[in-house]
Protein backbone atom coordinates (compact mmCIF):
# COMPACT_ATOMS: atom_id res chain seq x y z
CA UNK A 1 0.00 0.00 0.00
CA UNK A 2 1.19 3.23 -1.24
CA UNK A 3 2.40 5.39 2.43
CA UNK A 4 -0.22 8.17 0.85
CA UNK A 5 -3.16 5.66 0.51
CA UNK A 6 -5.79 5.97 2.84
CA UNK A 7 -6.06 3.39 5.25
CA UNK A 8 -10.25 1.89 4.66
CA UNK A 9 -12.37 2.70 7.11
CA UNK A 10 -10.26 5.92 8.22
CA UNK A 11 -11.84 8.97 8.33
CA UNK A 12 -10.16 11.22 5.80
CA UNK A 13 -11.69 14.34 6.21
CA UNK A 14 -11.12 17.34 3.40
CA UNK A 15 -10.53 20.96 4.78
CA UNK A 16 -13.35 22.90 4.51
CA UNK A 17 -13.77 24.83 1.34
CA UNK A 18 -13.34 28.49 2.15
CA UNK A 19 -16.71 30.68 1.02
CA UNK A 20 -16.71 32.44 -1.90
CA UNK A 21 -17.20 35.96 -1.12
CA UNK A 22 -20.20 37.58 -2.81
CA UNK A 23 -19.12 40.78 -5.01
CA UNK A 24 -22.36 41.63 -6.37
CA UNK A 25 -22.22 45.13 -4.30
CA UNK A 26 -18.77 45.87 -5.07
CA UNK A 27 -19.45 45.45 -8.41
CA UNK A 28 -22.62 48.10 -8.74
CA UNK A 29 -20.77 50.40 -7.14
CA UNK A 30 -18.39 49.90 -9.74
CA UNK A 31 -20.78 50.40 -12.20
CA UNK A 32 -21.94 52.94 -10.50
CA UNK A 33 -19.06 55.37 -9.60
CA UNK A 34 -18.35 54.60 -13.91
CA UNK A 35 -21.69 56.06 -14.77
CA UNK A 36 -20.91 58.99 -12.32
CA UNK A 37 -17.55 59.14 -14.28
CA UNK A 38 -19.27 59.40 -17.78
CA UNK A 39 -22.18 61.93 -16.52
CA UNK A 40 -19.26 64.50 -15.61
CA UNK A 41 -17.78 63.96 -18.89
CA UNK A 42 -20.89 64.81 -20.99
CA UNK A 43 -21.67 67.63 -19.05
CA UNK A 44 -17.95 68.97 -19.12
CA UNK A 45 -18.59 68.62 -23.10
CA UNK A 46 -22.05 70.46 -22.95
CA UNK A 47 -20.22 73.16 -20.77
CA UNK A 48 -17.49 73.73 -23.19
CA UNK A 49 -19.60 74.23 -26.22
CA UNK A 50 -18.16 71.39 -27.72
CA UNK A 51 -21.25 69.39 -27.41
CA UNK A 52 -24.85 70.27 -28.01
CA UNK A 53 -27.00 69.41 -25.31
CA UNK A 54 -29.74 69.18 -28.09
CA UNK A 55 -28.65 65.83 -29.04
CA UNK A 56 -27.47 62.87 -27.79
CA UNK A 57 -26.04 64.45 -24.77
CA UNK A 58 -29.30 65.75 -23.68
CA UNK A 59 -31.04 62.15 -23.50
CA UNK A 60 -27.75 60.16 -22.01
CA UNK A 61 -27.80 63.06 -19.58
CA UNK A 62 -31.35 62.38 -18.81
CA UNK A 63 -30.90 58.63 -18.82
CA UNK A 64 -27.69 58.75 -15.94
CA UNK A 65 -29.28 61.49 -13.96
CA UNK A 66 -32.57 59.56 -13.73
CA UNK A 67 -30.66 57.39 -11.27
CA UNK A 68 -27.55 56.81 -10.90
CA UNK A 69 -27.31 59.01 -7.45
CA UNK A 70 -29.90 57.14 -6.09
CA UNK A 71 -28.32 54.43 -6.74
CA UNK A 72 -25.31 55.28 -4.86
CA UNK A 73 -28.45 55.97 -2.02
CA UNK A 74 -28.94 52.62 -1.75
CA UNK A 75 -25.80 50.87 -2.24
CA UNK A 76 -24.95 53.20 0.69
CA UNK A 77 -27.49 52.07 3.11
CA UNK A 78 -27.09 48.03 2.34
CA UNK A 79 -24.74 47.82 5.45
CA UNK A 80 -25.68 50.17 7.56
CA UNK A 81 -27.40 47.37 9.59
CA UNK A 82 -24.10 45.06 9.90
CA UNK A 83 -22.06 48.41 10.96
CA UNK A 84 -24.91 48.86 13.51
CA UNK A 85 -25.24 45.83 14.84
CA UNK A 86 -21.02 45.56 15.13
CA UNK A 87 -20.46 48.95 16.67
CA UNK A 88 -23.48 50.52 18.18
CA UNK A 89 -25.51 53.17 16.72
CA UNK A 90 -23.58 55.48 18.66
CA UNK A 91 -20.37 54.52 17.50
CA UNK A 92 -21.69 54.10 14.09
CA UNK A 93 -22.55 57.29 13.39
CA UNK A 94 -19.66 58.83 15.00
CA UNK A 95 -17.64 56.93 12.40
CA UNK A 96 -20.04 57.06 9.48
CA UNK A 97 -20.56 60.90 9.95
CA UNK A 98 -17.06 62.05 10.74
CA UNK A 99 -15.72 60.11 7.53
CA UNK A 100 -18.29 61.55 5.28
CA UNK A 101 -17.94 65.21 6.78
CA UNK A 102 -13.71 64.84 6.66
CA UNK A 103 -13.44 63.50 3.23
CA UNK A 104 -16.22 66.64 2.20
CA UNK A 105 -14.30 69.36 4.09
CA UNK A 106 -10.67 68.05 3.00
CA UNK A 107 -11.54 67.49 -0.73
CA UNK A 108 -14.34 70.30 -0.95
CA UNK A 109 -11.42 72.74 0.18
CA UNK A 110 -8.99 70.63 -3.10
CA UNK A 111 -11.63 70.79 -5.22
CA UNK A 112 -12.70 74.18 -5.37
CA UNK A 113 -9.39 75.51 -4.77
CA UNK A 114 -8.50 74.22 -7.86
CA UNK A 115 -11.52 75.06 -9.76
CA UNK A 116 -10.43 78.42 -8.83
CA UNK A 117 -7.02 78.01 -9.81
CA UNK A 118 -7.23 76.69 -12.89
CA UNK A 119 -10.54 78.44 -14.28
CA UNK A 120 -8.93 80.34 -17.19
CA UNK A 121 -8.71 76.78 -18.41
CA UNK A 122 -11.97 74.60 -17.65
CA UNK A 123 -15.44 74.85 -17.35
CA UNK A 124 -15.00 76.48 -13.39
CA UNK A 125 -16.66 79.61 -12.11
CA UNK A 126 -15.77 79.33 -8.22
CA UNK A 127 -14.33 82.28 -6.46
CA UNK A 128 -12.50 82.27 -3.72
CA UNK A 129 -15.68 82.90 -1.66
CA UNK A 130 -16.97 79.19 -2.45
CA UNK A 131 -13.35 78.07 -1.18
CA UNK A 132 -13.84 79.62 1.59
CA UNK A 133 -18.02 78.76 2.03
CA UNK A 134 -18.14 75.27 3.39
CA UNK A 135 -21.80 75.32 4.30
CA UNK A 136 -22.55 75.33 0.49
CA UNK A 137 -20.73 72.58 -1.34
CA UNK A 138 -19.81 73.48 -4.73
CA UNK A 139 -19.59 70.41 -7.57
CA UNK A 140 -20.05 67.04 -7.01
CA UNK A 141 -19.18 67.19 -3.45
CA UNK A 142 -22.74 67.98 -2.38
CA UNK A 143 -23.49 63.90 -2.15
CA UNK A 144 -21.49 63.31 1.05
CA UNK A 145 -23.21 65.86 3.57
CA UNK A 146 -26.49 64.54 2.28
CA UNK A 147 -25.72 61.11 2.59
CA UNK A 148 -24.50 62.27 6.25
CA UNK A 149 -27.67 63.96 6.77
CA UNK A 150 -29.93 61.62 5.37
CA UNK A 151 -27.98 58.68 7.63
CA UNK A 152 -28.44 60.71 10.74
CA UNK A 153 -32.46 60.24 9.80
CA UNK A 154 -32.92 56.96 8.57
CA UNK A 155 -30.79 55.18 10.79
CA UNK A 156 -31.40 55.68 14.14
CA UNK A 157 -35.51 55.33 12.84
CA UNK A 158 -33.98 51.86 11.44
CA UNK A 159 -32.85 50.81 14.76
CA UNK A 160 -35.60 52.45 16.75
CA UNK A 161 -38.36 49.97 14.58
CA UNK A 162 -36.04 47.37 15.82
CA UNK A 163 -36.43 47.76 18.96
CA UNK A 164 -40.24 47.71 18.98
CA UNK A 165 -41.88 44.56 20.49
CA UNK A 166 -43.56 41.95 17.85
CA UNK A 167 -42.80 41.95 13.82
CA UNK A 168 -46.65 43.69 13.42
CA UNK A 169 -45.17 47.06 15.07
CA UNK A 170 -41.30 46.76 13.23
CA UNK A 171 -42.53 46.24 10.10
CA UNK A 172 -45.03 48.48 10.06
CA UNK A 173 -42.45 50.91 11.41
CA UNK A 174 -40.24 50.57 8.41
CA UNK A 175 -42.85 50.85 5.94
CA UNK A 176 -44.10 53.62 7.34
CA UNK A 177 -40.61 55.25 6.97
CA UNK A 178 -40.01 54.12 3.70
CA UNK A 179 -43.73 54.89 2.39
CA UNK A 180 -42.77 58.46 3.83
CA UNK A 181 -39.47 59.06 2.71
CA UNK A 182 -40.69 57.76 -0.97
CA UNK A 183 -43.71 60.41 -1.06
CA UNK A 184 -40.62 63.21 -0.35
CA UNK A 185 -39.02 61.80 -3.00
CA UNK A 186 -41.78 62.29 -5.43
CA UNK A 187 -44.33 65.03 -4.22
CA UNK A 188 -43.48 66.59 -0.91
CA UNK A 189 -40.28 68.47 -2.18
CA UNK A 190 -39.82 69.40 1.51
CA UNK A 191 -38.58 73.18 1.48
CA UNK A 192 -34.85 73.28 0.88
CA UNK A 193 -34.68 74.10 -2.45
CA UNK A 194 -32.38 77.23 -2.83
CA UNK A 195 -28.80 78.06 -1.83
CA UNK A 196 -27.32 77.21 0.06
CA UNK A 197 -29.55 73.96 1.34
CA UNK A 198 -29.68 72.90 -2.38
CA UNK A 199 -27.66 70.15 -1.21
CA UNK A 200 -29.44 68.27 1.34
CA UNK A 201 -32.10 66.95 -1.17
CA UNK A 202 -33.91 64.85 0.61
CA UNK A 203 -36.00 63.46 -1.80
CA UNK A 204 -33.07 61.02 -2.14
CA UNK A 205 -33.22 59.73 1.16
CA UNK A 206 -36.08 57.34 0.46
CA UNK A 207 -33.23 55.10 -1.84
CA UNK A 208 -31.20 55.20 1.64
CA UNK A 209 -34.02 53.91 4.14
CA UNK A 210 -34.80 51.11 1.37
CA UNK A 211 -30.81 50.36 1.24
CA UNK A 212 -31.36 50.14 5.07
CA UNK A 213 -34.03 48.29 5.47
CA UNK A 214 -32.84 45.01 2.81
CA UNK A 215 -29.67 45.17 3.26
CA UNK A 216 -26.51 43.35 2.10
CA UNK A 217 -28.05 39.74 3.02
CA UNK A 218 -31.43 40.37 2.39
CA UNK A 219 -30.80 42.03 -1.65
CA UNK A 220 -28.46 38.59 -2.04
CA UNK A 221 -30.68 36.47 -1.47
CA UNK A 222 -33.45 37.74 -3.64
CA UNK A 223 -31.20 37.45 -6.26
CA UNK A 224 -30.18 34.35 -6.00
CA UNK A 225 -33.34 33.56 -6.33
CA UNK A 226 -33.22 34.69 -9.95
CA UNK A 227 -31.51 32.73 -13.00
CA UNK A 228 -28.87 34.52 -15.09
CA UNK A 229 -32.11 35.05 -18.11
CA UNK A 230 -34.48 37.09 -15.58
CA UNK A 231 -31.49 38.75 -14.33
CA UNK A 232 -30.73 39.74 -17.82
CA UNK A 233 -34.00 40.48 -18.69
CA UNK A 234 -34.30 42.74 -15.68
CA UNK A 235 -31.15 44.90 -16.15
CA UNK A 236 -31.91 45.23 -20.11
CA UNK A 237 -35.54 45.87 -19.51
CA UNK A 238 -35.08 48.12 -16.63
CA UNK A 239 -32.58 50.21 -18.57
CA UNK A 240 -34.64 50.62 -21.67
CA UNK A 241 -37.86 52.00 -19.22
CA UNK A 242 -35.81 54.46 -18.01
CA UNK A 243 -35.01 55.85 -21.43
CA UNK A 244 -38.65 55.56 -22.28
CA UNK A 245 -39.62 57.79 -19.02
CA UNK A 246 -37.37 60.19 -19.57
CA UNK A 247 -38.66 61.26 -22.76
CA UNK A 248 -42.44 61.92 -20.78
CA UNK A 249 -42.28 65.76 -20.85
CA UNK A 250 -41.45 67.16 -17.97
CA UNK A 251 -40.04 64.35 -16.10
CA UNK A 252 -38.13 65.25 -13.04
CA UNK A 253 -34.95 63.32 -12.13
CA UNK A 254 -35.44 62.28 -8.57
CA UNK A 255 -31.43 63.39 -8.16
CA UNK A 256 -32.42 67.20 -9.26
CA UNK A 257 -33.57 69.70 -6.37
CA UNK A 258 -37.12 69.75 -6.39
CA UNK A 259 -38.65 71.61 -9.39
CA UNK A 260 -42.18 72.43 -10.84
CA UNK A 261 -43.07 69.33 -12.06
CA UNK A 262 -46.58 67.34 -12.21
CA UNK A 263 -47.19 64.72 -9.73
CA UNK A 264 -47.32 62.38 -12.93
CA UNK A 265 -43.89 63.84 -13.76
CA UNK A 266 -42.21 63.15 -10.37
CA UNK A 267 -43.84 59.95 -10.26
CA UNK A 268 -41.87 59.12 -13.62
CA UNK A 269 -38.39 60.40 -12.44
CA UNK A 270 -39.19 58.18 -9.46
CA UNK A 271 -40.28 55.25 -11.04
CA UNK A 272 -36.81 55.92 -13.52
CA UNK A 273 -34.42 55.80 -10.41
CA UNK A 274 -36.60 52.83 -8.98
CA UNK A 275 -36.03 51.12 -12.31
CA UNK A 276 -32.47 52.23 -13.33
CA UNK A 277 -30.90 51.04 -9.54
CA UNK A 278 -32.48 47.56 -10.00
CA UNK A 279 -31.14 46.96 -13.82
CA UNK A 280 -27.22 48.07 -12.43
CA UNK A 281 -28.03 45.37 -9.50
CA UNK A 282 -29.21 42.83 -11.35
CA UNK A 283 -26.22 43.94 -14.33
CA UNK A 284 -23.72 43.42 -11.23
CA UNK A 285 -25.74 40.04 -10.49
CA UNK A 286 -25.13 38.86 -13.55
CA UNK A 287 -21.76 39.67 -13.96
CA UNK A 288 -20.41 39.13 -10.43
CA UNK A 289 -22.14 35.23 -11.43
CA UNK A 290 -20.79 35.21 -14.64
CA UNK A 291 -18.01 36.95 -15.77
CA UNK A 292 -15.40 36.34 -13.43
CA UNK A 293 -12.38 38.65 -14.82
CA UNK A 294 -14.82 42.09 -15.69
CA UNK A 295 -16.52 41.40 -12.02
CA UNK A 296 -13.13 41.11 -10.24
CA UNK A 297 -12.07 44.58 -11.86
CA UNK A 298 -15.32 46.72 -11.32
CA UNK A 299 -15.31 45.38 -7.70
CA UNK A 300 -12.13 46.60 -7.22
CA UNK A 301 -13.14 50.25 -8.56
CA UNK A 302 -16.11 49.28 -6.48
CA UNK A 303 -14.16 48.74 -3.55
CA UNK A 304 -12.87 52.40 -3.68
CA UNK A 305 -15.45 54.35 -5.17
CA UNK A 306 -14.96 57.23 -2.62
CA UNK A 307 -11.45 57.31 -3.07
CA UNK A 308 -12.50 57.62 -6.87
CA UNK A 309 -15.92 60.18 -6.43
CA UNK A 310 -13.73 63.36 -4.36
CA UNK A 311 -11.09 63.73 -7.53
CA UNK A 312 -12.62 62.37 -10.60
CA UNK A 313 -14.00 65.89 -11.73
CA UNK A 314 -10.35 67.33 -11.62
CA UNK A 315 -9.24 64.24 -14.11
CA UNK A 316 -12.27 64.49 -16.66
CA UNK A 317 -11.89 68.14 -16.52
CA UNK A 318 -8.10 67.75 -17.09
CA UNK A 319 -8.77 64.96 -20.01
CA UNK A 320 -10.85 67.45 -22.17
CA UNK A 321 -8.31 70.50 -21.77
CA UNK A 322 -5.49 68.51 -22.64
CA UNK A 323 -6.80 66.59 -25.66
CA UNK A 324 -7.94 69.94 -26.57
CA UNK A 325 -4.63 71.12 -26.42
CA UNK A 326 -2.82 68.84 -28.11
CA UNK A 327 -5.61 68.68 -31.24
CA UNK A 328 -7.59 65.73 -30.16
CA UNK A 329 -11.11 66.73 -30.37
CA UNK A 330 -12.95 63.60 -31.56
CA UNK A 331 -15.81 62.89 -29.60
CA UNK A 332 -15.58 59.02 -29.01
CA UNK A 333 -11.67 60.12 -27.84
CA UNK A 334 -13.18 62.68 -25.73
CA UNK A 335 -16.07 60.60 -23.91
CA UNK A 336 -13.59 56.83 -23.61
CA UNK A 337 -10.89 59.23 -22.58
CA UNK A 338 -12.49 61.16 -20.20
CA UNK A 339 -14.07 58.26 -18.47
CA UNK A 340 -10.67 55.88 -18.41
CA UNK A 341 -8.92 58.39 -16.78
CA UNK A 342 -11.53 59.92 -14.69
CA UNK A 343 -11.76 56.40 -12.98
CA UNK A 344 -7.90 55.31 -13.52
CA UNK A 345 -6.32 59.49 -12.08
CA UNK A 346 -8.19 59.21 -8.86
CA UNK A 347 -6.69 55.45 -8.38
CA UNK A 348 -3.33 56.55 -9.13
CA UNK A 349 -3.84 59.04 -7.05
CA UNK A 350 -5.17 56.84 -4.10
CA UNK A 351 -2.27 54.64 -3.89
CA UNK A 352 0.70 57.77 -4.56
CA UNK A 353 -1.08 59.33 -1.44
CA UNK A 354 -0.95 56.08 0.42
CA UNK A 355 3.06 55.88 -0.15
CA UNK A 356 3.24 59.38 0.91
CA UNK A 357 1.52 58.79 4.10
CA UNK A 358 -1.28 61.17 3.31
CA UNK A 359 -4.32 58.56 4.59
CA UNK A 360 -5.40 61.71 6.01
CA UNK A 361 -6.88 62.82 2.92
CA UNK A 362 -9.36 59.86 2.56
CA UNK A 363 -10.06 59.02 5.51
CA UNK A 364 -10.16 60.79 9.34
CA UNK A 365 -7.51 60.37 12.25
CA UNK A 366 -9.00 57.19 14.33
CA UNK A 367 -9.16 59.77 17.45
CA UNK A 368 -12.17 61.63 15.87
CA UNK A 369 -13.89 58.91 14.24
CA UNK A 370 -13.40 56.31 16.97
CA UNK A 371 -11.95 53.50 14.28
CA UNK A 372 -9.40 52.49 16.52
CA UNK A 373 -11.96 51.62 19.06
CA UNK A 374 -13.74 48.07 20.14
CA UNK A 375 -16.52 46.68 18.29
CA UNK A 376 -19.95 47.43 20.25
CA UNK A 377 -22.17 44.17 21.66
CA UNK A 378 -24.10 43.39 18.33
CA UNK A 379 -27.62 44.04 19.20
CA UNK A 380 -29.28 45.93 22.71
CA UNK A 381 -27.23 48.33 23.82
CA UNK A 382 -25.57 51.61 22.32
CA UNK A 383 -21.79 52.23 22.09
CA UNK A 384 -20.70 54.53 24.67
């Protein structure tokens, strides 16, 4: 008998197979920070004349707008319940709030400092006055102190239905939040409309509170549920209806601050951001099932889609003036271009300011945010 023959009768028992990590999440949010990417680049186009916003970038503006933000809503609340649950909903908004509001102070100061800076050569019109007026984010950076805000609402309601004796009363709790956050989102345009609370929009929150109230496990297992055809048939389908609503006159794109708009009108820009968040998840489904190479790369973009969000205005912005420069004014160039390095600048970025020992810049010190801290007892009591 061979000496690596198993004796009969023995017990040979295999190591356990290690689980394969599910990167359907990672992977819409590297759709999704891609799609925020390419919006910035059409409108940069639009902005410099080079581009009529007549034609096709007029309807792919309407398409992204319809939803990719909210998207980025809900993808943002799918673990807000683990976090919870591991550090207290104390601690977790002490971290969750002081990373959001760090990264927006540090990068809104970068941002519009260089928007400043280099205006005689973009699209820019800040002054030194926006530099300088924190309370009124200029650009893109207006997401993060709304997502703050609109965690600061949603979650601790989250975890108060929670607490509630019975699954009647908790349930009921959540839909109530979620039925009330969605009307907002459609007709109740609460009040906050013109500078400088342009920026809370919280019309967006209701993609948050449903983020919350699924979360990670819950959205994996309904699509599991689903073969790779419905899941294809989903993310083609749901992509195509949001084209078709956005050509309904008038329809408002949930992201936008609240407009004059019908209440058929809202309820299409609504229905759009509904419809456009499930065909990325089910794309990212698919692909994360799939397509193992594509889904290992967009999770990894994914993975660091803040680190990508803060700077990837400066890059598109510095794409178009340099092809510009340098003669290269096709528009296939410009959009590919613009989008590659948009998403590929802030990387490089990322990891340079790693080396350099300039973590500061993406995320807080652990001393404000608490990261250096224990984990909180999982469910019952708050961290202190």
């Amino acid at each position: 008998m061979s000496g690596n023959a198993v004796p009969p009768g023995s017990a040979a028992r295999a190591a356990p197979a290690r689980p394969v990590r599910d990167t359907t999440v990672d992977v819409a949010k590297g759709l999704a920070i891609i799609l925020v990417a390419l919006g910035h680049v059409e409108r940069g186009l639009v902005n410099a004349g080079l581009v009529s916003f007549d034609g096709w970038a007029g309807q792919l503006d309407a398409w992204l707008y319809a939803f990719h933000i909210p998207l980025f809503m809900f993808l943002a609340g799918l673990f807000v319940a683990t976090s919870v649950r591991r550090y207290g909903m104390a601690g977790f908004l002490r971290r969750r709030l002081v990373e959001l509001l760090w990264v927006y102070l540090v990068w809104e100061l970068i941002n519009t400092t260089a928007s400043v800076v280099l205006a005689s050569v973009t699209n820019g019109e800040a002054t030194w006055l926006d530099v300088v007026r924190l309370w009124a984010p200029y650009g893109a950076m207006w997401f993060l102190p709304s997502l703050a805000l609109g965690t600061l609402v949603v979650a601790p309601a989250w975890w108060w239905a929670q607490d509630r004796s019975g699954p009647g009363v908790r349930n009921a709790a959540l839909a109530a939040l979620v039925v009330v956050l969605t009307a907002a989102s459609a007709w109740l345009w609460i009040p906050m409309t013109s500078w400088p609370w342009d920026w809370v929009r919280p019309q967006l929150w209701s993609f948050l509170a449903v983020g919350v109230v699924v979360g990670a496990g819950g959205l994996r297992r309904a699509l599991a549920t689903l073969p790779a055809l419905a899941l294809a048939a989903i993310a083609l389908g749901g992509a195509a209806a949001v084209y078709a609503l956005t050509l309904i006159p008038g329809a408002v794109p949930t992201v936008l601050e609240p407009v004059d708009g019908t209440p058929a009108a809202r309820a299409a820009g609504l229905a759009a951001a509904w419809l456009g968040t499930a065909a990325v998840v089910t794309a990212a489904a698919l692909i994360a099932r799939h397509a193992e190479t594509p889904a290992r790369g967009l999770a990894y973009l994914g993975v660091r889609s803040l680190a990508i969000y803060v700077s990837h205005t400066n890059f598109t912005a510095g794409t178009r003036v340099a092809l510009g420069m340098i003669g290269l004014t096709a528009l296939p160039l410009e959009v590919v271009a613009g989008v590659v390095v948009g998403v590929a600048g802030p990387l490089l970025l990322y990891a340079v300011a790693q080396r350099a020992h300039l973590g500061w810049l993406y995320r807080p010190p652990s001393a404000l945010s608490g990261a250096g801290g224990r984990a909180a007892p999982r469910r019952g009591t708050l961290a202190r």
